[in-house]
Protein backbone atom coordinates (compact mmCIF):
# COMPACT_ATOMS: atom_id res chain seq x y z
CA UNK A 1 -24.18 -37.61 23.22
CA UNK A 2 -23.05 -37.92 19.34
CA UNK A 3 -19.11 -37.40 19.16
CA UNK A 4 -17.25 -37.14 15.87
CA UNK A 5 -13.43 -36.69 15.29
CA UNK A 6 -11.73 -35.23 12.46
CA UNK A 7 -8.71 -35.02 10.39
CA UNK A 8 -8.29 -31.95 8.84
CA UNK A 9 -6.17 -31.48 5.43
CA UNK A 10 -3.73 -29.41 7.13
CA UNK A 11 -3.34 -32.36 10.21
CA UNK A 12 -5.27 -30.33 12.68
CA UNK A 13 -7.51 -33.15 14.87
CA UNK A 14 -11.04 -31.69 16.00
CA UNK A 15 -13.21 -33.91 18.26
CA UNK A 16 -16.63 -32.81 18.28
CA UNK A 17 -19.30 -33.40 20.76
CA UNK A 18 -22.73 -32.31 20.65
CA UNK A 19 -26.96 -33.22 19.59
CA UNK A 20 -26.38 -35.30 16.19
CA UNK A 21 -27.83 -32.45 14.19
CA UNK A 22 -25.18 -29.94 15.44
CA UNK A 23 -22.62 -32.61 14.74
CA UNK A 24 -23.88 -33.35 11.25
CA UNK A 25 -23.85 -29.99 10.96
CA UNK A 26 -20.25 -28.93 11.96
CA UNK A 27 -19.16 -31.82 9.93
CA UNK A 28 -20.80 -30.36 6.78
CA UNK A 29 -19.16 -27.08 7.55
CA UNK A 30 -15.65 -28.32 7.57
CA UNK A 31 -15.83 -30.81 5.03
CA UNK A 32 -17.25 -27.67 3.11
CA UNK A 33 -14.12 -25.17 4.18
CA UNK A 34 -11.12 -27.34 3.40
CA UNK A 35 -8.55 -26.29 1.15
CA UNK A 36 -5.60 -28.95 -0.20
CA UNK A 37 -3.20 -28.06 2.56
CA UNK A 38 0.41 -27.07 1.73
CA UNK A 39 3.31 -29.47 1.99
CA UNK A 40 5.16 -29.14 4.71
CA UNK A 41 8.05 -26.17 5.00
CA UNK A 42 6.35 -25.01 1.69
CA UNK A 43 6.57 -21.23 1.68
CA UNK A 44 3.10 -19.37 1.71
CA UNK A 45 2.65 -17.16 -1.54
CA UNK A 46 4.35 -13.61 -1.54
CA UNK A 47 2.42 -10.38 -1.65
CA UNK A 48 3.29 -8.74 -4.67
CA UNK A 49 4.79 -4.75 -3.41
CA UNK A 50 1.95 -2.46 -3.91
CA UNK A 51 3.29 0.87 -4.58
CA UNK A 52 1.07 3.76 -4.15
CA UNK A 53 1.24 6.73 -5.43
CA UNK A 54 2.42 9.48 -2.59
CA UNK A 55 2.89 13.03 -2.98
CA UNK A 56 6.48 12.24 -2.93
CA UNK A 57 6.42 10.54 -5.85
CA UNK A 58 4.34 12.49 -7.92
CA UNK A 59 6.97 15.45 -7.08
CA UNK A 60 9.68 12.54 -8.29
CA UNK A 61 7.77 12.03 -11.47
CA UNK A 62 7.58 15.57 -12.09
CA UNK A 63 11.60 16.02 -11.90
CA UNK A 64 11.71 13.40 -14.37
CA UNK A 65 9.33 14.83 -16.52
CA UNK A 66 11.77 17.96 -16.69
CA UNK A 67 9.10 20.37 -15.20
CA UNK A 68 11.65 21.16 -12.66
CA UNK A 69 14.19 22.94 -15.96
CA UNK A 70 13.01 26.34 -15.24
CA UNK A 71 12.06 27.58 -12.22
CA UNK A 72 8.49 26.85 -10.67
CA UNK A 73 7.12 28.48 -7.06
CA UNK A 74 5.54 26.24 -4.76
CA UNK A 75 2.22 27.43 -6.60
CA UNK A 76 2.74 26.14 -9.81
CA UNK A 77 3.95 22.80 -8.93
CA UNK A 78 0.48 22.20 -6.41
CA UNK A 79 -1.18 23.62 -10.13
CA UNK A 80 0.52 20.92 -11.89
CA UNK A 81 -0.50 18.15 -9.66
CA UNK A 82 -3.77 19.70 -9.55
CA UNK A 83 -3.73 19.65 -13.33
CA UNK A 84 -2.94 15.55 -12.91
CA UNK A 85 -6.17 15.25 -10.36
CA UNK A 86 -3.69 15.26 -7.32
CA UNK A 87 -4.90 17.52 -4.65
CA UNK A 88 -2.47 18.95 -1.96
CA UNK A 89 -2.60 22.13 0.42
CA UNK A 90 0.81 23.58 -0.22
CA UNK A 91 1.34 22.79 3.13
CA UNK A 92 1.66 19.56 2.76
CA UNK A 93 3.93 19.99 -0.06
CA UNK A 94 6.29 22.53 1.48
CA UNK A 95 8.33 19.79 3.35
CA UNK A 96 8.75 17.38 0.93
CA UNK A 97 10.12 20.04 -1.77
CA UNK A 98 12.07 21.18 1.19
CA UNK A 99 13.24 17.42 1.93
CA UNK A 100 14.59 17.22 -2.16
CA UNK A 101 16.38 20.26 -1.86
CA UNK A 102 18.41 19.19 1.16
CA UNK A 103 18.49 15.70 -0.63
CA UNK A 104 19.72 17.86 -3.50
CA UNK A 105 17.45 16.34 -6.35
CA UNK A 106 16.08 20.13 -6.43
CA UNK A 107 17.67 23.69 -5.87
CA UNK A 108 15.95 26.45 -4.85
CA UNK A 109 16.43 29.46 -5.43
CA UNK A 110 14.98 33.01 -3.91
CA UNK A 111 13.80 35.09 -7.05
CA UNK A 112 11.94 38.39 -5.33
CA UNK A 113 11.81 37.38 -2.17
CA UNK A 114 9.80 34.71 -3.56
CA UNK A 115 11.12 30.89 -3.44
CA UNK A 116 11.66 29.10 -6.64
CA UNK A 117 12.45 25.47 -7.17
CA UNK A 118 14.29 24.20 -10.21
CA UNK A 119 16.44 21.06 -11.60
């Protein structure tokens, strides 16, 4: 039975045994597959942060916008996300204008028994 060792780029040894057409075969395949390996104790790229875009921080970006300067119900800011294609049942968005309130980036206010939220 055909055998055939190899010596990967990255120093991994792989002895192969098999019919000499599935050793030609495997051979092809990792001759095919290797990559220059690293150097050793070289650091493996970094993922660059992906940020994605949360209801959170659309509410964020709409405090710095100044939308926030007069008062808006809980209506009017799931309009204006709305109105930047960012769909949200209100409650979903209850908490987290209830979260900058008690983080005090928002005040809110009770206007008719109604609650407003403003800067």
């Amino acid at each position: 039975m055909p055998t055939a060792s190899i010596t990967l780029l990255s120093g991994a040894k792989v002895v192969i045994e098999g019919s000499q057409a599935e050793v030609a075969n495997l051979i092809a395949t990792f001759q095919g597959n290797q990559t220059p390996s690293k150097r050793k104790g070289a650091r493996a790229p970094t993922r660059t942060a992906v940020t994605r875009e949360g209801p959170m921080q659309l509410l964020l970006d709409l405090i710095d916008s100044d939308f926030f300067k007069t008062p808006q119900e809980l209506s009017a800011i799931r309009m204006a996300l709305e109105a930047q294609g960012h769909f949200y049942p209100t409650t979903t968005l209850s908490p987290l204008v209830l979260r900058l309130v008690r983080s005090k980036q928002l005040r809110r206010i009770k206007v008719q028994k109604r609650w407003t939220y403003v800067r």
